[in-house]
N, C-alpha and C. Protein backbone atom coordinates (compact mmCIF):
# COMPACT_ATOMS: atom_id res chain seq x y z
N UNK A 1 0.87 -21.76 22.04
CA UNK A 1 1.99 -21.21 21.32
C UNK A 1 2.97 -20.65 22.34
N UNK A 2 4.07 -20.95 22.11
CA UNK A 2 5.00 -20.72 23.13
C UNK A 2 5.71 -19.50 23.11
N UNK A 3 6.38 -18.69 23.66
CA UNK A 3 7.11 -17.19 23.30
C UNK A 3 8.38 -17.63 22.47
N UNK A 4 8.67 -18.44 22.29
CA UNK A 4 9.93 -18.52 21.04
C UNK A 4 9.12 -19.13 20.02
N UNK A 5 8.14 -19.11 19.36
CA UNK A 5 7.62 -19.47 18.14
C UNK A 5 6.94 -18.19 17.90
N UNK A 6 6.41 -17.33 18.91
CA UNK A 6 6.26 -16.17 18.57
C UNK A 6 6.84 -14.92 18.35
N UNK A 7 8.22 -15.35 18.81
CA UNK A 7 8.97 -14.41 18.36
C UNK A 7 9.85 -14.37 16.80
N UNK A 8 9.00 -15.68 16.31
CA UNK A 8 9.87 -15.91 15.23
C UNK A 8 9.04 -15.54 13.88
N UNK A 9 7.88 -15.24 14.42
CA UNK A 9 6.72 -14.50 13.24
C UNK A 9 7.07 -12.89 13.16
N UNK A 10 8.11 -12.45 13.14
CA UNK A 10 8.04 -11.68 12.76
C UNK A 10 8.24 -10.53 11.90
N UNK A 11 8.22 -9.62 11.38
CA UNK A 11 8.25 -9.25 9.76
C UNK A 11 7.22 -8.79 9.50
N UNK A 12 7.09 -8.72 8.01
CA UNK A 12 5.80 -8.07 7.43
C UNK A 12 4.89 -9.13 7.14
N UNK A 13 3.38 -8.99 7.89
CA UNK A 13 2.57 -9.66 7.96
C UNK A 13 1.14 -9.65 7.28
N UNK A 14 0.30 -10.35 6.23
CA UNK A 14 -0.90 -10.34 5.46
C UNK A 14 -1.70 -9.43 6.43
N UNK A 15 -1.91 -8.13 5.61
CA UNK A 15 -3.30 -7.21 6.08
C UNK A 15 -4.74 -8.11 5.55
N UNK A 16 -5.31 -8.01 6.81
CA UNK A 16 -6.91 -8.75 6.89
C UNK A 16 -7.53 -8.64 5.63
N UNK A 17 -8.08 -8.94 4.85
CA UNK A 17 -9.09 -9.40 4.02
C UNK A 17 -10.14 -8.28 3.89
N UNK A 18 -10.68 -8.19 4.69
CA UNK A 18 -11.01 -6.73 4.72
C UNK A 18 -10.59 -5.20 4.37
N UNK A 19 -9.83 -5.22 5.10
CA UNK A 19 -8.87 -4.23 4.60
C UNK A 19 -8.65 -4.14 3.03
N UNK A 20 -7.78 -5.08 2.69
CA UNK A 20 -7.45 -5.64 1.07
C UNK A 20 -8.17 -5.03 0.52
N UNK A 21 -9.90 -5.44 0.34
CA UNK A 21 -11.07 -5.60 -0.52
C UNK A 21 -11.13 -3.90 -0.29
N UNK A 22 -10.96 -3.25 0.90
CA UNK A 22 -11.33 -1.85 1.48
C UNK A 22 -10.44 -0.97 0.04
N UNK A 23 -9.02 -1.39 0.10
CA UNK A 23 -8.21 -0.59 -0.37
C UNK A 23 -8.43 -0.91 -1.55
N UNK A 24 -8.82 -2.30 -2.78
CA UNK A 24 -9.39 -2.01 -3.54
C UNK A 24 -10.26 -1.46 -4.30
N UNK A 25 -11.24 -1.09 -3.03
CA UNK A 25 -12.68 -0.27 -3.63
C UNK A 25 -11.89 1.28 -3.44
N UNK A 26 -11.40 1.57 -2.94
CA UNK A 26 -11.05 3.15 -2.87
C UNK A 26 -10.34 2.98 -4.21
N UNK A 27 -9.02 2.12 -4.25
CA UNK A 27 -8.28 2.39 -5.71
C UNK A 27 -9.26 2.69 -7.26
N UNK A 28 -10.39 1.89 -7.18
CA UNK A 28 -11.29 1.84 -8.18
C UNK A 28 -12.36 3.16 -7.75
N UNK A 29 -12.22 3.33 -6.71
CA UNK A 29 -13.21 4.64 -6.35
C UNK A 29 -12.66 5.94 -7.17
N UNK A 30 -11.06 6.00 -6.94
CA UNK A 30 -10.24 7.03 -7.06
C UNK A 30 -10.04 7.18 -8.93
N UNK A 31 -10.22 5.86 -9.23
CA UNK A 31 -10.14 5.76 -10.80
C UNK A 31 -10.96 6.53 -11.47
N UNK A 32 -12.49 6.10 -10.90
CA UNK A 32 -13.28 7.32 -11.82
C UNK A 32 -13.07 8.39 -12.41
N UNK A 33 -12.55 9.24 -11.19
CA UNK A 33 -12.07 10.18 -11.57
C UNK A 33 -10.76 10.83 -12.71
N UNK A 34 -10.34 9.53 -13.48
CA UNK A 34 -8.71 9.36 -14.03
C UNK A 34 -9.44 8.98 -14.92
N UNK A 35 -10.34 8.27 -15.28
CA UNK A 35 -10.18 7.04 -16.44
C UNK A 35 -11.55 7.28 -16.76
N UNK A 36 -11.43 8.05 -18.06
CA UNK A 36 -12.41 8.75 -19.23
C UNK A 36 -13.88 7.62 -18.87
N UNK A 37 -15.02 8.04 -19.37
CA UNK A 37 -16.15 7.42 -19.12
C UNK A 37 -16.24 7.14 -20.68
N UNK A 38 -17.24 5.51 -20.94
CA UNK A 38 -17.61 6.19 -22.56
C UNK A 38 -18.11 4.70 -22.63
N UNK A 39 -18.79 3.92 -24.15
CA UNK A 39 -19.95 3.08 -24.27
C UNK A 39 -19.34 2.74 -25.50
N UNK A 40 -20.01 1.94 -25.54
CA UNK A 40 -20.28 1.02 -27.29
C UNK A 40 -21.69 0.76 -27.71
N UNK A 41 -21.51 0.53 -29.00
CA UNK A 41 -23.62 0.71 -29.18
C UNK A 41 -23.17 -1.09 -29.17
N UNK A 42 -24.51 -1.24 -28.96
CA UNK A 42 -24.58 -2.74 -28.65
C UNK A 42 -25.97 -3.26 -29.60
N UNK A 43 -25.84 -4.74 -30.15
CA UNK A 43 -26.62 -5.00 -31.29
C UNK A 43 -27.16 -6.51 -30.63
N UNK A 44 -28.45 -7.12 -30.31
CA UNK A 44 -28.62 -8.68 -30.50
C UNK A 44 -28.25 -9.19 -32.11
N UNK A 45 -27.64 -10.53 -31.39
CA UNK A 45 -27.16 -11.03 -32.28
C UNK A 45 -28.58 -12.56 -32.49
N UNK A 46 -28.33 -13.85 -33.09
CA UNK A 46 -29.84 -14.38 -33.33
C UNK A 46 -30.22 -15.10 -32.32
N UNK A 47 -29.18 -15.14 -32.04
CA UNK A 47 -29.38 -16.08 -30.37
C UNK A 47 -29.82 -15.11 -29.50
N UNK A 48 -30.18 -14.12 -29.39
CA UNK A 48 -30.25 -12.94 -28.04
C UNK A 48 -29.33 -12.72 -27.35
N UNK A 49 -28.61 -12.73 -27.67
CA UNK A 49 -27.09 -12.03 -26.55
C UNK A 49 -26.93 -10.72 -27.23
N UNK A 50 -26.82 -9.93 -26.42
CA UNK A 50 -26.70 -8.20 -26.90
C UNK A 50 -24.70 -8.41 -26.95
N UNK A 51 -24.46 -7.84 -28.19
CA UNK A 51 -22.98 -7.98 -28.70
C UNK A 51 -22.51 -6.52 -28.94
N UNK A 52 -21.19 -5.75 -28.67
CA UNK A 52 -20.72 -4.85 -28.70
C UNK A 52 -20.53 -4.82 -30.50
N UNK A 53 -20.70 -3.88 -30.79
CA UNK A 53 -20.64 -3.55 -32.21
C UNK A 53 -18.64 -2.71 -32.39
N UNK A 54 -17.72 -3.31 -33.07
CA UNK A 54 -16.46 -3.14 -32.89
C UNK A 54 -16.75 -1.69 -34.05
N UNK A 55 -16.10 -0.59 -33.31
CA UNK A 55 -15.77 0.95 -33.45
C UNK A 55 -16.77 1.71 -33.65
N UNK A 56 -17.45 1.41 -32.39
CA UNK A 56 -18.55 2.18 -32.04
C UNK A 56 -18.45 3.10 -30.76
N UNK A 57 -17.03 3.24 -30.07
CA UNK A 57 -17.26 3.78 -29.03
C UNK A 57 -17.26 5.15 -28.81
N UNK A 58 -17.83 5.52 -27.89
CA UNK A 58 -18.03 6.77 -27.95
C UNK A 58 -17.92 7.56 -26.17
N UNK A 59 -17.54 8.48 -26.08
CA UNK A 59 -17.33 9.36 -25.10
C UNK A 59 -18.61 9.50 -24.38
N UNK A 60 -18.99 9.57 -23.32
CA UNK A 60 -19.74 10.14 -22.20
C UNK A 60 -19.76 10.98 -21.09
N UNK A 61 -20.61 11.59 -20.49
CA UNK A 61 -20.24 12.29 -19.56
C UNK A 61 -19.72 11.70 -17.84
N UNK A 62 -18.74 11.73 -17.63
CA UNK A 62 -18.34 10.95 -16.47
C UNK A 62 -18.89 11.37 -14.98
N UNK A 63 -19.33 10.25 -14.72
CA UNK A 63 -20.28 10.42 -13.03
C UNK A 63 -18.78 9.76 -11.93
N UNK A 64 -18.30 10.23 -11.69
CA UNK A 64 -17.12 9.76 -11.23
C UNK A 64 -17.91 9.37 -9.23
N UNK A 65 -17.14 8.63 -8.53
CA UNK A 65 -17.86 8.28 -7.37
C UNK A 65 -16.99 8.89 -6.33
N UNK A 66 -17.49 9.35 -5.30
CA UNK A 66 -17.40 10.28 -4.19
C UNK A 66 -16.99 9.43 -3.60
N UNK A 67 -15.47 9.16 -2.83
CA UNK A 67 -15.22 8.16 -1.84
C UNK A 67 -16.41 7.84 0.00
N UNK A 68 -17.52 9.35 -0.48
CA UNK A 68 -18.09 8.89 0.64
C UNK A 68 -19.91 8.14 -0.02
N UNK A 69 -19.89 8.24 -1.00
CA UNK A 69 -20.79 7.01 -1.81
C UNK A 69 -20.60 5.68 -1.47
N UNK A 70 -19.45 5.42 -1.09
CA UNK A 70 -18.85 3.87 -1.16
C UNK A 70 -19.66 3.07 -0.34
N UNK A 71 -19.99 3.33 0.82
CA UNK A 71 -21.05 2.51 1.96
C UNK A 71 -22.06 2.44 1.22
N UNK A 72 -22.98 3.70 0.48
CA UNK A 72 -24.27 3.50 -0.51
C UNK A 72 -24.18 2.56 -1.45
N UNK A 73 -22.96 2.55 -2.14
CA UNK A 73 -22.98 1.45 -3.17
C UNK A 73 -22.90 0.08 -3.20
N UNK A 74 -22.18 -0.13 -1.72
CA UNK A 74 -22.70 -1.39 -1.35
C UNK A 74 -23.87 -1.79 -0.63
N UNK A 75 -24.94 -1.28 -0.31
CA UNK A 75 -26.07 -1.47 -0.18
C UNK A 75 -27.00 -1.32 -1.23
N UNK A 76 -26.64 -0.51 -1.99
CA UNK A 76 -27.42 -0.47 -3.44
C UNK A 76 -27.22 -2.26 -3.99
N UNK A 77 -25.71 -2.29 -3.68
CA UNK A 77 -25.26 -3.69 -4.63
C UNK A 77 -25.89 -4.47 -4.50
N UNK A 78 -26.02 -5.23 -2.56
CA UNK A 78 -26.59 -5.87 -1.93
C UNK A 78 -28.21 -6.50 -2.48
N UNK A 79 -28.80 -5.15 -2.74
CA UNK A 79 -29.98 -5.45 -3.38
C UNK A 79 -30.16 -5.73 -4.69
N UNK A 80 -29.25 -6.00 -4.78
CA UNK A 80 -29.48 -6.50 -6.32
C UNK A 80 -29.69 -7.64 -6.59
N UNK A 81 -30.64 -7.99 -7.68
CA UNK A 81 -30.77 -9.69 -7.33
C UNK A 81 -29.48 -10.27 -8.22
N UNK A 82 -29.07 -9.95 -9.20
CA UNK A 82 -27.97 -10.46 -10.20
C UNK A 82 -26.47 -10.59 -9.50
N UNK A 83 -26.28 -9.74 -8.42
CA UNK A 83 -24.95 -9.89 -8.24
C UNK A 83 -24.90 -10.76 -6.57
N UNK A 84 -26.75 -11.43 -6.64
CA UNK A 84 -26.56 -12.09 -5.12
C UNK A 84 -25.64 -13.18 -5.12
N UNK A 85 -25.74 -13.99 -6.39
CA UNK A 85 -24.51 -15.00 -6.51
C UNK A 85 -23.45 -15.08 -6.22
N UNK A 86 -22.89 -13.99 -7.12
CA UNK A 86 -21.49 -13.77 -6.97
C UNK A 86 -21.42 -13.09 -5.50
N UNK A 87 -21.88 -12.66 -4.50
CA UNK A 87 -21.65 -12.23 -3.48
C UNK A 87 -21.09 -13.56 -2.43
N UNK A 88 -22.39 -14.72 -3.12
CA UNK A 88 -22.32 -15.47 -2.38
C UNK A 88 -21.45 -16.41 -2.71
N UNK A 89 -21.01 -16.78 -3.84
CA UNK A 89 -19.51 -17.52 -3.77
C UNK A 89 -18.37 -17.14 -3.16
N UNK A 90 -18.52 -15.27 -3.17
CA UNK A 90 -16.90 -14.92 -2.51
C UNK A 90 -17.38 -15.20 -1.15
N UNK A 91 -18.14 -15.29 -0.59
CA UNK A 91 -18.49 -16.01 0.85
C UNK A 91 -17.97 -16.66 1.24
N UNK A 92 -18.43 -17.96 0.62
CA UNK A 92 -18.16 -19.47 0.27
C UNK A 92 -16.46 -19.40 0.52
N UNK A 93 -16.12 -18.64 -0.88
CA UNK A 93 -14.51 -18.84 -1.04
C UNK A 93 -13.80 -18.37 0.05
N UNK A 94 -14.31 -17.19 0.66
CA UNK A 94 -13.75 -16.52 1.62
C UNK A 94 -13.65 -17.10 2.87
N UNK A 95 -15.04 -18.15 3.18
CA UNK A 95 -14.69 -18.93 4.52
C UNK A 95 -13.96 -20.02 4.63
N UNK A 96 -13.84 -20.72 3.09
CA UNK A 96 -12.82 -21.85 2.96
C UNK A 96 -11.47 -21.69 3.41
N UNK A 97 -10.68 -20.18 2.77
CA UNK A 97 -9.66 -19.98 3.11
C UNK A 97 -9.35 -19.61 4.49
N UNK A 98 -10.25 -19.00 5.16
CA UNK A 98 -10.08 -18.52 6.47
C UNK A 98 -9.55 -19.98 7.10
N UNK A 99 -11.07 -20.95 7.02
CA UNK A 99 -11.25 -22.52 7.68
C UNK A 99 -9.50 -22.75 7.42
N UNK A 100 -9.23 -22.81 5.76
CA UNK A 100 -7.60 -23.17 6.18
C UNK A 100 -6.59 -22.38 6.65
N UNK A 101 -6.97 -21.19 6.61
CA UNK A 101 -5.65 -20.53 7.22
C UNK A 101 -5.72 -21.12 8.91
N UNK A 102 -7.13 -20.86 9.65
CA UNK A 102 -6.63 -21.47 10.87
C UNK A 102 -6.63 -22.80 11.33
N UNK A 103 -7.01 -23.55 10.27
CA UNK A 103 -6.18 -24.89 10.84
C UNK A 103 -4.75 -25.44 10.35
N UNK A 104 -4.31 -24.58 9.12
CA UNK A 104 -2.61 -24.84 8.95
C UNK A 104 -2.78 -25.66 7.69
């Protein structure tokens, strides 16, 4: 890359991926604390799928999350066997885009 193609990148530039995902978990960290806690009673239906019962909801006591929980909760997550999937597609998805961002 030559110094006049690099001087021509310049401006406001995509914060890392990391970061992004970082500042999303704090925004949703910070929510707890804003955005009332509360449930629905839930009923199987005949097939076995547990179904929200419509105007059933009800208030709870809110456990809101400590922005310094956040490292715990992703190791709690980690172990989880249900959300190993989805961990592992944003993987997947996440190295595809990288693969194309650096080859163009």
């Amino acid at each position: 890359m030559s110094i006049e193609t690099s001087k021509k990148k310049k401006g406001i530039q995509m914060p890392h991926t990391y970061i992004i995902l970082f500042l999303i978990v704090l925004v949703v960290c910070l929510l707890t604390y804003v955005i009332p806690a509360g449930q629905f009673e839930r009923q199987e239906d005949a097939s076995g799928r547990m179904l929200i019962v419509p105007g059933t909801y009800t208030q709870v006591e809110s456990s809101p999350v400590s922005p310094l929980e956040i490292p715990m909760a992703f190791v709690r997550t980690l172990g989880s066997s249900s959300v190993n999937e989805i961990i592992f597609f944003i993987f997947i998805i996440g190295g595809a885009f990288e693969l194309i961002m650096q080859t163009g």
